[in-house]
Structures are given as C-alpha cells and as structure tokens.
C-alpha atoms as a PDB file:
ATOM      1  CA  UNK A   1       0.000   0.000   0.000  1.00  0.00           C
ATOM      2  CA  UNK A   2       1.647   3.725  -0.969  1.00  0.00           C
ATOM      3  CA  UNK A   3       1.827   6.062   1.575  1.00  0.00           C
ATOM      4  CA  UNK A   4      -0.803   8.328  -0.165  1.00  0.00           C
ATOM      5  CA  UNK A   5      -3.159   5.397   0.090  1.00  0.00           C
ATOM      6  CA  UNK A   6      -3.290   4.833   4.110  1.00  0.00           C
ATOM      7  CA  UNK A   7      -5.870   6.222   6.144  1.00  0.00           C
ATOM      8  CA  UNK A   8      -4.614   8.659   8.673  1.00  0.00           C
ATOM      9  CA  UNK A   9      -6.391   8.453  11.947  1.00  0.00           C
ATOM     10  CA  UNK A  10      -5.195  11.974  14.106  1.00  0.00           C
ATOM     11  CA  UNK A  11      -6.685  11.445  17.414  1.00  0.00           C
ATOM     12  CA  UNK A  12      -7.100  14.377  20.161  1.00  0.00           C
ATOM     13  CA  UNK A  13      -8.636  15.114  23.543  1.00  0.00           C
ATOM     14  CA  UNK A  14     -12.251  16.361  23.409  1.00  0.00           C
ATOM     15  CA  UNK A  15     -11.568  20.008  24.371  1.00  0.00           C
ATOM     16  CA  UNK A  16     -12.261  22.225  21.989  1.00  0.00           C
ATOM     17  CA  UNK A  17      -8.406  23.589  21.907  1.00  0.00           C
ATOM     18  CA  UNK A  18      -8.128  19.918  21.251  1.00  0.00           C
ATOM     19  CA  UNK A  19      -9.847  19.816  18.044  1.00  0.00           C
ATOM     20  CA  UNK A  20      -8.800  22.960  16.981  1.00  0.00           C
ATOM     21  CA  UNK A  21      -5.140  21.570  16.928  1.00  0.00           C
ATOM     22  CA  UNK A  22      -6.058  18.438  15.254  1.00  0.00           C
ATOM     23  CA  UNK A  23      -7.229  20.462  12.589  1.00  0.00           C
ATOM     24  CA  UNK A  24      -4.292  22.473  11.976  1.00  0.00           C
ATOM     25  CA  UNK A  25      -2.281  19.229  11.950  1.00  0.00           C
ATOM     26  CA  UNK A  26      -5.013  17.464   9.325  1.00  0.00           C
ATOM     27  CA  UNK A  27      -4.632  20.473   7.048  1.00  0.00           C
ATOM     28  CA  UNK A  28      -0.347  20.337   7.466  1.00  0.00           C
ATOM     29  CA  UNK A  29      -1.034  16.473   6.776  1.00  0.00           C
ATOM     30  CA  UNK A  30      -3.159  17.351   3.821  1.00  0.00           C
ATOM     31  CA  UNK A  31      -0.173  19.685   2.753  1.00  0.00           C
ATOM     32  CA  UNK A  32       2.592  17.081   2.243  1.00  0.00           C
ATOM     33  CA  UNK A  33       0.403  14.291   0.682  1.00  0.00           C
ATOM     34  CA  UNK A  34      -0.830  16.707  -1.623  1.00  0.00           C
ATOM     35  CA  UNK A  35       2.526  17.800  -2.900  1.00  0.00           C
ATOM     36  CA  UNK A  36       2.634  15.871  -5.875  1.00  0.00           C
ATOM     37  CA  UNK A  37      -0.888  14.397  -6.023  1.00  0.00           C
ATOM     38  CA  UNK A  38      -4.172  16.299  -6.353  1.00  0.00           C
ATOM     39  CA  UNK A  39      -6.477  15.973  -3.304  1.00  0.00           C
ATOM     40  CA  UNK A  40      -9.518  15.089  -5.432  1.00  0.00           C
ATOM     41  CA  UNK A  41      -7.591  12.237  -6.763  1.00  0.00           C
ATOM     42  CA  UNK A  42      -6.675  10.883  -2.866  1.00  0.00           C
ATOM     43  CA  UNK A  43      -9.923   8.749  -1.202  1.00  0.00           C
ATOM     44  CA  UNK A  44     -12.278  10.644   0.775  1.00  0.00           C
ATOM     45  CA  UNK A  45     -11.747   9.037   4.130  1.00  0.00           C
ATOM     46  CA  UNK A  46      -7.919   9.173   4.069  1.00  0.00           C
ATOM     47  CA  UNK A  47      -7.848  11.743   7.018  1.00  0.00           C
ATOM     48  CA  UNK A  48     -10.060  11.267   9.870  1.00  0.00           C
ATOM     49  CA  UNK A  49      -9.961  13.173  13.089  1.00  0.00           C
ATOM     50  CA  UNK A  50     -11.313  11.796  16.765  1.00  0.00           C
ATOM     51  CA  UNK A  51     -11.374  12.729  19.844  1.00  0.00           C
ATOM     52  CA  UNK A  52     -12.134  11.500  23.523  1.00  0.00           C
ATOM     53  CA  UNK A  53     -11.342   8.399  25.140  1.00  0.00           C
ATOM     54  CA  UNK A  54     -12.844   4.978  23.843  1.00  0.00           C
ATOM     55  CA  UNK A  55     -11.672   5.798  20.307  1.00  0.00           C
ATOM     56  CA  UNK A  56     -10.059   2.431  18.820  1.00  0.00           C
ATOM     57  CA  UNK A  57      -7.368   1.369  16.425  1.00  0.00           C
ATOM     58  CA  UNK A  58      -8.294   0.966  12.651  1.00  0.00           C
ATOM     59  CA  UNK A  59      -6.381  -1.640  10.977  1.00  0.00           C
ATOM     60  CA  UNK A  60      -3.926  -0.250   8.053  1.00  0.00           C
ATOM     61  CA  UNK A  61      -3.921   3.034   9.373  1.00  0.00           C
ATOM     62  CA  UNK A  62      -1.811   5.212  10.708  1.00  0.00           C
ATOM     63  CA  UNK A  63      -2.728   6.218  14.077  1.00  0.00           C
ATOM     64  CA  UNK A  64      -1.250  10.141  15.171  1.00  0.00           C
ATOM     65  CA  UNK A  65      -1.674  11.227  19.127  1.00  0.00           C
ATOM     66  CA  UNK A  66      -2.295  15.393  18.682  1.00  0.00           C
ATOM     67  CA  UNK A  67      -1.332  17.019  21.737  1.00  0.00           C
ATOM     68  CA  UNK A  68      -2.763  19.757  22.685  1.00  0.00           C
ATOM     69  CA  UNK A  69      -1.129  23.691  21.602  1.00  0.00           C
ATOM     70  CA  UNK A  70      -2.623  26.490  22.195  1.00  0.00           C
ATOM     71  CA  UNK A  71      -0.683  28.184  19.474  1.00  0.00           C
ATOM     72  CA  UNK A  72      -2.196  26.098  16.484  1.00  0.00           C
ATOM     73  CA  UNK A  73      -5.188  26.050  18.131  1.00  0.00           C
ATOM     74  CA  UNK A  74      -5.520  30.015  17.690  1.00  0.00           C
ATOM     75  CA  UNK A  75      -3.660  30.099  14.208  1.00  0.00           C
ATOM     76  CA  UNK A  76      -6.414  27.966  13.211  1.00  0.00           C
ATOM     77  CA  UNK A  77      -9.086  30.038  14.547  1.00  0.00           C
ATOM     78  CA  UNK A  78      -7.341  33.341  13.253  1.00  0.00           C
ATOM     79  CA  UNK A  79      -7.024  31.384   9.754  1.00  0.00           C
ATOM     80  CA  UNK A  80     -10.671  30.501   9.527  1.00  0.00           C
ATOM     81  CA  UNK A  81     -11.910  34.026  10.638  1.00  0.00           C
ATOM     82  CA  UNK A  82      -9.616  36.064   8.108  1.00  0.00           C
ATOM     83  CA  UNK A  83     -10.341  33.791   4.737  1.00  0.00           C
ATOM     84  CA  UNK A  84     -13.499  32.794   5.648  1.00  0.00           C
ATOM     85  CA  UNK A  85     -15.529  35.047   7.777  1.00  0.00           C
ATOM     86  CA  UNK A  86     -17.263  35.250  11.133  1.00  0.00           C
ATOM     87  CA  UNK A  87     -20.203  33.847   9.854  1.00  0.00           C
ATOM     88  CA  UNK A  88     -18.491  30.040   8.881  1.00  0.00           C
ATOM     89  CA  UNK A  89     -16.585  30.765  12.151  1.00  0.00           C
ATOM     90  CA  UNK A  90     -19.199  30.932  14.284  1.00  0.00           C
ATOM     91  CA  UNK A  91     -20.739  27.848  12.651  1.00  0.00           C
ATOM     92  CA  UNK A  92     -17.488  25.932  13.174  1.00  0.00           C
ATOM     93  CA  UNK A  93     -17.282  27.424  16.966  1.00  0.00           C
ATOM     94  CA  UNK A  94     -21.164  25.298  17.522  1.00  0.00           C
ATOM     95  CA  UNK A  95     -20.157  22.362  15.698  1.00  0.00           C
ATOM     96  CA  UNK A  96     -16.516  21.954  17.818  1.00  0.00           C
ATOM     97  CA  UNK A  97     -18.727  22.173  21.059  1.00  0.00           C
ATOM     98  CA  UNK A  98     -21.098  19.244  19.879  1.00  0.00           C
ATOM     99  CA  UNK A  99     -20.429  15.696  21.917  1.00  0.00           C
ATOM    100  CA  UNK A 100     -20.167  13.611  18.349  1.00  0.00           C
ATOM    101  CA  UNK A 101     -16.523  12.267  18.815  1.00  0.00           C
ATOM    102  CA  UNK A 102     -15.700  12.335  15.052  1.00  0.00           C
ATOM    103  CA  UNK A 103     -17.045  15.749  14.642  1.00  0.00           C
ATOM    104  CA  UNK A 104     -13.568  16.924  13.600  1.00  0.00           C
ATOM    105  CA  UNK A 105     -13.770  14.922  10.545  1.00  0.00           C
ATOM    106  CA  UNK A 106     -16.920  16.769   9.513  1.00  0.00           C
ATOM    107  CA  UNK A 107     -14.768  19.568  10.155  1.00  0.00           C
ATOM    108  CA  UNK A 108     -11.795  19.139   8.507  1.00  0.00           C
ATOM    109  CA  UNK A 109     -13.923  17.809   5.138  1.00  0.00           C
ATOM    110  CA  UNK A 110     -16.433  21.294   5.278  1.00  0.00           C
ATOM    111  CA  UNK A 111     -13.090  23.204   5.424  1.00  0.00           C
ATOM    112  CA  UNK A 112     -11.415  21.952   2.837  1.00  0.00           C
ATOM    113  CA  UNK A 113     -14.295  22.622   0.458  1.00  0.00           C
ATOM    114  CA  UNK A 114     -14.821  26.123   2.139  1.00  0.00           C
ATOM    115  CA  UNK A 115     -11.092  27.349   1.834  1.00  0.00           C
ATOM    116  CA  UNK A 116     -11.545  26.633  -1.956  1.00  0.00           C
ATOM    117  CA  UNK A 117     -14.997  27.935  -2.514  1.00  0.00           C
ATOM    118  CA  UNK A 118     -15.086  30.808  -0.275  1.00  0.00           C
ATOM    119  CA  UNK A 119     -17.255  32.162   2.337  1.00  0.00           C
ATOM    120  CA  UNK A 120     -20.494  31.049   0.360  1.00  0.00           C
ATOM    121  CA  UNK A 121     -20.106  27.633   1.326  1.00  0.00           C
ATOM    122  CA  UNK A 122     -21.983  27.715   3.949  1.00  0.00           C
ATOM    123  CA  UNK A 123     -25.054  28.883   1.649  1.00  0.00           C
ATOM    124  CA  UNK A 124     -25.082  25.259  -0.010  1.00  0.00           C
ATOM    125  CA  UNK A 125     -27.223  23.496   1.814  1.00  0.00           C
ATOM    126  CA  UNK A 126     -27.541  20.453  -0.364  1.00  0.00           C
ATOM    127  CA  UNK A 127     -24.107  19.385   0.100  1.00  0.00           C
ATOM    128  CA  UNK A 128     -23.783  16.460   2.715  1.00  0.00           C
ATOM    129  CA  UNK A 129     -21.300  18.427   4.758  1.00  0.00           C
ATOM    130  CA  UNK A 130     -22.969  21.477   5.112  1.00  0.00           C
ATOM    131  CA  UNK A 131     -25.966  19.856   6.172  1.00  0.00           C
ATOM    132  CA  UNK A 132     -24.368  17.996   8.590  1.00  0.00           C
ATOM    133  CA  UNK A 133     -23.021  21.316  10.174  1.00  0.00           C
ATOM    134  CA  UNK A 134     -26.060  22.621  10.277  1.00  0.00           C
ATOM    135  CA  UNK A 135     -27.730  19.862  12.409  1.00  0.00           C
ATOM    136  CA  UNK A 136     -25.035  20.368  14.679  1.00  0.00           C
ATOM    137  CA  UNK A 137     -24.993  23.748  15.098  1.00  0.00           C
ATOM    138  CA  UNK A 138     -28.951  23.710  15.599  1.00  0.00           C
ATOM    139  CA  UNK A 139     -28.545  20.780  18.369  1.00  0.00           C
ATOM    140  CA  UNK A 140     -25.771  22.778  19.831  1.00  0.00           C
ATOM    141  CA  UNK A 141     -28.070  26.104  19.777  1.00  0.00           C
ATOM    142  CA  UNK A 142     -31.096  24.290  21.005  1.00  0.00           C
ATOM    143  CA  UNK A 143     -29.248  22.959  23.764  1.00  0.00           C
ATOM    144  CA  UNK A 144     -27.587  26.072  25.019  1.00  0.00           C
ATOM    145  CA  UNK A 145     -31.130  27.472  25.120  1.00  0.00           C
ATOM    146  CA  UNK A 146     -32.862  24.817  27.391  1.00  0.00           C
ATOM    147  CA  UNK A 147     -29.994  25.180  29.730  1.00  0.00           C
ATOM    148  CA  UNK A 148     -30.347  29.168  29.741  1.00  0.00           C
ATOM    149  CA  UNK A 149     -34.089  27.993  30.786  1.00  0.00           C
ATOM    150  CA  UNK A 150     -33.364  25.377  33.392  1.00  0.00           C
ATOM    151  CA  UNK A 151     -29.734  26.160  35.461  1.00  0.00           C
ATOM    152  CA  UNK A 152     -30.183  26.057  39.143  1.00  0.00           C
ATOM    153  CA  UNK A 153     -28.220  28.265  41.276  1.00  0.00           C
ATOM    154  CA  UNK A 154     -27.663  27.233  44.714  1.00  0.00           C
ATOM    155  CA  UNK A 155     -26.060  30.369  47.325  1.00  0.00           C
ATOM    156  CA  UNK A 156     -22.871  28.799  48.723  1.00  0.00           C
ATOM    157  CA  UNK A 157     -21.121  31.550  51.571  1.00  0.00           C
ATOM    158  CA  UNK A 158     -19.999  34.522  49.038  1.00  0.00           C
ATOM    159  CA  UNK A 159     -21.114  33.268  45.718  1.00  0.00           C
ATOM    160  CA  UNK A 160     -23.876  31.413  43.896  1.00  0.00           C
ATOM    161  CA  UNK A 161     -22.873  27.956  41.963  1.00  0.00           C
ATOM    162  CA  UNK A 162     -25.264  25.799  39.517  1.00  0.00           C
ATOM    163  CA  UNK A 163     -23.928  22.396  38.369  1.00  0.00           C
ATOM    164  CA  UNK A 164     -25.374  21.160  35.067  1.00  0.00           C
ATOM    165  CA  UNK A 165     -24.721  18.220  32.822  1.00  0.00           C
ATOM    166  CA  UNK A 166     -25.207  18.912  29.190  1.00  0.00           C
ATOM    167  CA  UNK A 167     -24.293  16.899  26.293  1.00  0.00           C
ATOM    168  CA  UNK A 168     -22.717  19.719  24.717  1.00  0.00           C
ATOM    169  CA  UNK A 169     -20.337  22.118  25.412  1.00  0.00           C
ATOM    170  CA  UNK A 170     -22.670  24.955  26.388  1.00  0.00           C
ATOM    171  CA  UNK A 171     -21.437  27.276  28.707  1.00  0.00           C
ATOM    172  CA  UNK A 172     -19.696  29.242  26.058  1.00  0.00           C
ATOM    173  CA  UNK A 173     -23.213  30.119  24.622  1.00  0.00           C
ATOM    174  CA  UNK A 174     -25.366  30.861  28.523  1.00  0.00           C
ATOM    175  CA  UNK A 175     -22.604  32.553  30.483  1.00  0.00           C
ATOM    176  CA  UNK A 176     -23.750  36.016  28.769  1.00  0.00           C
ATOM    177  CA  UNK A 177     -27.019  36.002  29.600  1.00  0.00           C
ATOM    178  CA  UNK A 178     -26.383  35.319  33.343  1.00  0.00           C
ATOM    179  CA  UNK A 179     -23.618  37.713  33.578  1.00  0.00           C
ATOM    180  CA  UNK A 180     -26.351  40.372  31.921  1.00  0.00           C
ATOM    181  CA  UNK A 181     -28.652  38.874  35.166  1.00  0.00           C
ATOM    182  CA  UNK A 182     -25.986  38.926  37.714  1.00  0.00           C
ATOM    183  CA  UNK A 183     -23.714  41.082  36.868  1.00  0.00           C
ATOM    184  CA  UNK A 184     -22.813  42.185  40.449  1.00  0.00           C
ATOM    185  CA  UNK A 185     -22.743  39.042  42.027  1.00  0.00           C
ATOM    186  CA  UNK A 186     -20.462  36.588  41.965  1.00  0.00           C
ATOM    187  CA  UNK A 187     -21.249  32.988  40.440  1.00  0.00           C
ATOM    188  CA  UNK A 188     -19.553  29.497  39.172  1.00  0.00           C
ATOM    189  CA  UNK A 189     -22.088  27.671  36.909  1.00  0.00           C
ATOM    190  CA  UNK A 190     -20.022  23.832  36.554  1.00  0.00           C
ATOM    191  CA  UNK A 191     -20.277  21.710  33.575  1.00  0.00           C
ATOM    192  CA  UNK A 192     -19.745  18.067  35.194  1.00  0.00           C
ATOM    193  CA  UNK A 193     -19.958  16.428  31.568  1.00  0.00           C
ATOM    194  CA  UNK A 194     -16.921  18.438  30.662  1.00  0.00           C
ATOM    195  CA  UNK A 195     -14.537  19.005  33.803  1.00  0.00           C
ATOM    196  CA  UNK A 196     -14.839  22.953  33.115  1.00  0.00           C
ATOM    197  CA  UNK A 197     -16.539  25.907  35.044  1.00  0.00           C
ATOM    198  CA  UNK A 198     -17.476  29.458  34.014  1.00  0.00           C
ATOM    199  CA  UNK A 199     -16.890  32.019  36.791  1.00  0.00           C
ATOM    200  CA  UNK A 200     -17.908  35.044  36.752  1.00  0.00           C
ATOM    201  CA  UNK A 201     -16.668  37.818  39.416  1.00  0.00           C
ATOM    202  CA  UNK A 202     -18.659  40.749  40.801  1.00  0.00           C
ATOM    203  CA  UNK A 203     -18.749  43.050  37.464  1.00  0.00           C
ATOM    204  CA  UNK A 204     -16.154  42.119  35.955  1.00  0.00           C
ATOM    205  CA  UNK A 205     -16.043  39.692  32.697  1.00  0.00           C
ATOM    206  CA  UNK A 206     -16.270  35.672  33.026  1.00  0.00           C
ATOM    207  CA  UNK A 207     -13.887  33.107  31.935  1.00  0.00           C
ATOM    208  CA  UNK A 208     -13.612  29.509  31.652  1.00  0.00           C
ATOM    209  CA  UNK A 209     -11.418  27.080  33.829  1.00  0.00           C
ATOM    210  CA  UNK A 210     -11.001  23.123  34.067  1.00  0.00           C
ATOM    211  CA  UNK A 211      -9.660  23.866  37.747  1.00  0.00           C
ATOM    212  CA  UNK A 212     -11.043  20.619  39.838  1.00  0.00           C
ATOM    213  CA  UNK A 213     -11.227  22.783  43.093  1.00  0.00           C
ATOM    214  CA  UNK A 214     -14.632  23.474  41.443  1.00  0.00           C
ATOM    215  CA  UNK A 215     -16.361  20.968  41.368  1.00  0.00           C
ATOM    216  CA  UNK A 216     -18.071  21.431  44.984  1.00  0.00           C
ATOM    217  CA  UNK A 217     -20.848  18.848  46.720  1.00  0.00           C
ATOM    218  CA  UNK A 218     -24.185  21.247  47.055  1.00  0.00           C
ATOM    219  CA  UNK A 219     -25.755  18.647  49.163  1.00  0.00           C
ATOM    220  CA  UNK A 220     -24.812  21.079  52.811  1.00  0.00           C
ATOM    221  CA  UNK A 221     -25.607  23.920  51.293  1.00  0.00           C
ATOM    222  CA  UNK A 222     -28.894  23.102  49.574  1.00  0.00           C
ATOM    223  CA  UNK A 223     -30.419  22.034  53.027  1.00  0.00           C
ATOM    224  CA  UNK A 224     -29.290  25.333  54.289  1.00  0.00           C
ATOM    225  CA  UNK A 225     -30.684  27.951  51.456  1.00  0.00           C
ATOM    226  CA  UNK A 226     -34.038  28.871  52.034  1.00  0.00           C
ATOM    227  CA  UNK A 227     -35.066  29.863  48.485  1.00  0.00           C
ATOM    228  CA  UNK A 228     -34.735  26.058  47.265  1.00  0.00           C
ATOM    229  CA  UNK A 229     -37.839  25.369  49.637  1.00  0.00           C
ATOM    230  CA  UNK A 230     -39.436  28.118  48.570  1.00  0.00           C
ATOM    231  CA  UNK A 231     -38.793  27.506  44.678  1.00  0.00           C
ATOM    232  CA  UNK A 232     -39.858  23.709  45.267  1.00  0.00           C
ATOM    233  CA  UNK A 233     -43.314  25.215  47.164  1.00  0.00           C
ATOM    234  CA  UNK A 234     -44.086  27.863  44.033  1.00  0.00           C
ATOM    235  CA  UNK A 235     -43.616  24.470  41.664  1.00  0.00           C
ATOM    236  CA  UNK A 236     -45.854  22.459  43.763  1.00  0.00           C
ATOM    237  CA  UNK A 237     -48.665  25.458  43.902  1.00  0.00           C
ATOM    238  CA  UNK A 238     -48.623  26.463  40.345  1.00  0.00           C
ATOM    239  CA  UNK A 239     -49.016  22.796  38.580  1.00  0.00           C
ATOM    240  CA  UNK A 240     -52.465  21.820  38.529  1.00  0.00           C
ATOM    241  CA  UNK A 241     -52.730  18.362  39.210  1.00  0.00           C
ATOM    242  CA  UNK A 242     -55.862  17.560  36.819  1.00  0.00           C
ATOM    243  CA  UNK A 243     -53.929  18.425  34.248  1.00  0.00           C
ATOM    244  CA  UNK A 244     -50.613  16.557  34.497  1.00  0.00           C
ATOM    245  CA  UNK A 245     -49.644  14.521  31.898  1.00  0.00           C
ATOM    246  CA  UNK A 246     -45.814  13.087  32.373  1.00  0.00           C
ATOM    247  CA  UNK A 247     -45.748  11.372  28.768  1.00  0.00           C
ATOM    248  CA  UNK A 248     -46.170  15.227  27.409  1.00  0.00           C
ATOM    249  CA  UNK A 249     -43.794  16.447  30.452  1.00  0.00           C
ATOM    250  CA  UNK A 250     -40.965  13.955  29.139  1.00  0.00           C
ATOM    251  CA  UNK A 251     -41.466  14.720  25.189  1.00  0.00           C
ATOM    252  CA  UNK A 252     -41.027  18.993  26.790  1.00  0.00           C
ATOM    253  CA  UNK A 253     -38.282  18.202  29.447  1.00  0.00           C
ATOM    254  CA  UNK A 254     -36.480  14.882  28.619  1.00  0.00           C
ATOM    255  CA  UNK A 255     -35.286  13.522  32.052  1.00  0.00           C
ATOM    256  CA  UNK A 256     -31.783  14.254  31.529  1.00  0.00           C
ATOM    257  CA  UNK A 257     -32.161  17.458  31.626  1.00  0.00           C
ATOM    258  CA  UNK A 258     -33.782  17.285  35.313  1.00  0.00           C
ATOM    259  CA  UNK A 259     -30.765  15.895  37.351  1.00  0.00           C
ATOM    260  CA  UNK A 260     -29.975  19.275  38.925  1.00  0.00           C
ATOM    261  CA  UNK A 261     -32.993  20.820  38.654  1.00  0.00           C
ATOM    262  CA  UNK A 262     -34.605  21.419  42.451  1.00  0.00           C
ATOM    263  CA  UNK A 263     -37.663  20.860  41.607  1.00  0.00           C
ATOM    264  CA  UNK A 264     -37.302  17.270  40.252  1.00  0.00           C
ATOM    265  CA  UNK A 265     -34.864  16.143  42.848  1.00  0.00           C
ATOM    266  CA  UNK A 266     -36.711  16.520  46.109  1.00  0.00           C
END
C-alpha cells in the first residue's frame, strides 16, 4: 500500500483547543500528501480526526496522538476568521462544542471545500457536509437554550454555583445572559460532563477554567438555602394536578435534563 493510500487516523482530547489543533495538523497532513498528487484524486476518508477516550485502532492506518497547543489552536481560529468570515466561524465554533466524537472529521472535510470555494459555502445546503453542520450547530443552539431555561443556582457563603450536565459544550453560549442577570454578584455555573466551570466575578467579565477545586458537593448547602424550599413550594402550587400529563412532560423536558434541577430532585 503507498503512503498516499493509508488512512490517517489523528486522534485528540475532546476540548475544543483539542480539536482545533487536530485540525491544523489534518490540514499540514493534507499539505505534504498533496505535494505531488491532487487531493480530489486521494480517497475521501484518508484523514479522519477523533477525539475523547474509547476511540479504537483501525487496521492499516496510521494512528497520530495530537497534543494539545494552544498556538495552532488560535492560528487555526485566526485562519478561519480572516479567509473565511465570522459567519463560517461561528458555525465551526457550535459544531466543535457538539459531543459527536468524530465531529472533527466533519470539520476538517467542510473546510477543505470552504477554503476553496469561499465564504459562500456555507449557503449550499444540499451538500452532505454542510448539512451535517447545520444539524449540529442547531442541536448545539437548542441545547444552550434549554440550559439558559433550566440552570439552578444554589447560594454557597460569598457566591452562587449551579452544576449542570449537558451533552454539549454549552457554557460558552449561557454565560452572557447570566452575567447580563448577575452582573454584580459573583457565580460558578459547573459543567460536570466536561470538567470545566465558568466564573464570573462581581462586574467584571467571566472566563472559563477546568480547575477541579470546582467541582463542589451542594448537598450542605442546599439544606441550608431557604429559596430552594421556597422555589420547590411555588412548583408544587402552580401545577395543577388535573392536568398533568408526564408522557407530554418527558417529550417537553427529557429527564436528563432534570438531574440538577430542584424541583425534580426533592
């Protein structure tokens, strides 16, 4: 089998630096195969990009462990922004926060057509790729807005935390509109799917950290804050029991989105 002919597996953590590295070395990858051999003329599949644990080895490939620089992580972020635009950018940011671990391959395939076609790309929603992105972007989107709807914040002695557990990356997409809420209090909303918290101090701007410190036990502190009582009385006295219908409650609010929710977990 040539060299041009293997299928090159680059595999990455599932951060979105991560990704964003693995795509920088797919595209220097794509680079040196394609020096003397058009791209079109290479299979389709001969670079794939996962990420996340549980990924296995493919036979007759060539298997590449990216590690993680913040460097080519940004080059490839200021590449994509200057020759393609904030629009495909933005698109790109939703689909690198999705939970699909070959998502980068998606990626890497939608940018190659986009860095020869141009910004318009996007606009071409019959082709297989662009499609895809869209789906993931809208799951992404969709997500980000149920948990704008349904984080729980719990006062702990000086700030207020909320632990959630989406499927996708999310907190890049709420933190605004609770910093626009709280802006002069302090807060830690935790995303145990992902390791990472946003905080946000007293007006001032938020960032995000994979610091372990924060991931704190609520259990002695929700006993102690009166306003989860009160917000489980106000759910109890608004529902009308006549009307309760947990097959429609479940299609609304799927169940996994109710594992920190106050309400649910009494």
């Amino acid at each position: 089998m040539s060299e041009t002919q293997t299928h090159y597996i680059l595999h990455c953590d599932n951060s979105i630096d991560g990704l964003l590295t693995a795509l920088f070395e797919a595209f220097a990858l794509k680079k040196k195969l394609t020096a003397h051999t058009a791209w079109e003329s290479l299979p389709a599949d001969i670079i794939s990009i996962v990420c996340g644990e549980g990924s296995n080895y493919s036979l007759f490939s060539t298997w590449t462990e990216v590690t993680t620089d913040e460097r080519k992580a940004l080059l490839t972020v200021q590449t994509i922004q200057k020759r393609l635009g904030m629009r495909i950018y933005d698109a790109v940011f939703h689909v690198l926060c999705h939970f699909d671990p070959s998502r980068g391959t998606l990626l890497f395939h939608f940018l190659v057509k986009a860095f020869q076609t141009g910004p318009r790309t996007i606009d071409r929603l019959a082709d297989p790729h662009v499609m895809a992105m869209m789906e993931y972007d809208r799951k992404v989107s969709n997500e980000a807005h149920f948990f704008i709807e349904l984080t729980r914040f719990t006062a702990l002695p000086g700030t207020l935390y909320s632990r959630i557990a989406p499927k996708c990356t999310v907190l890049p997409f709420i933190c605004d509109h609770f910093v626009e809420r709280y802006y002069h209090e302090n807060f830690i909303i935790y995303d145990e799917t992902h390791h990472i918290a946003a905080i946000h101090k007293a007006d001032e701007e938020w960032f995000l950290t994979d610091d372990p410190s924060m991931d704190v036990d609520l259990s002695q502190f929700q006993d102690a804050d009166p306003f989860t009582s009160l917000w489980g009385v106000f759910f109890d006295s608004v529902a009308i029991r006549q009307r309760r219908n947990i097959r429609c409650q479940n299609t609304m609010l799927p169940k996994w989105y109710r594992k920190h929710m106050e309400e649910f977990s009494r």
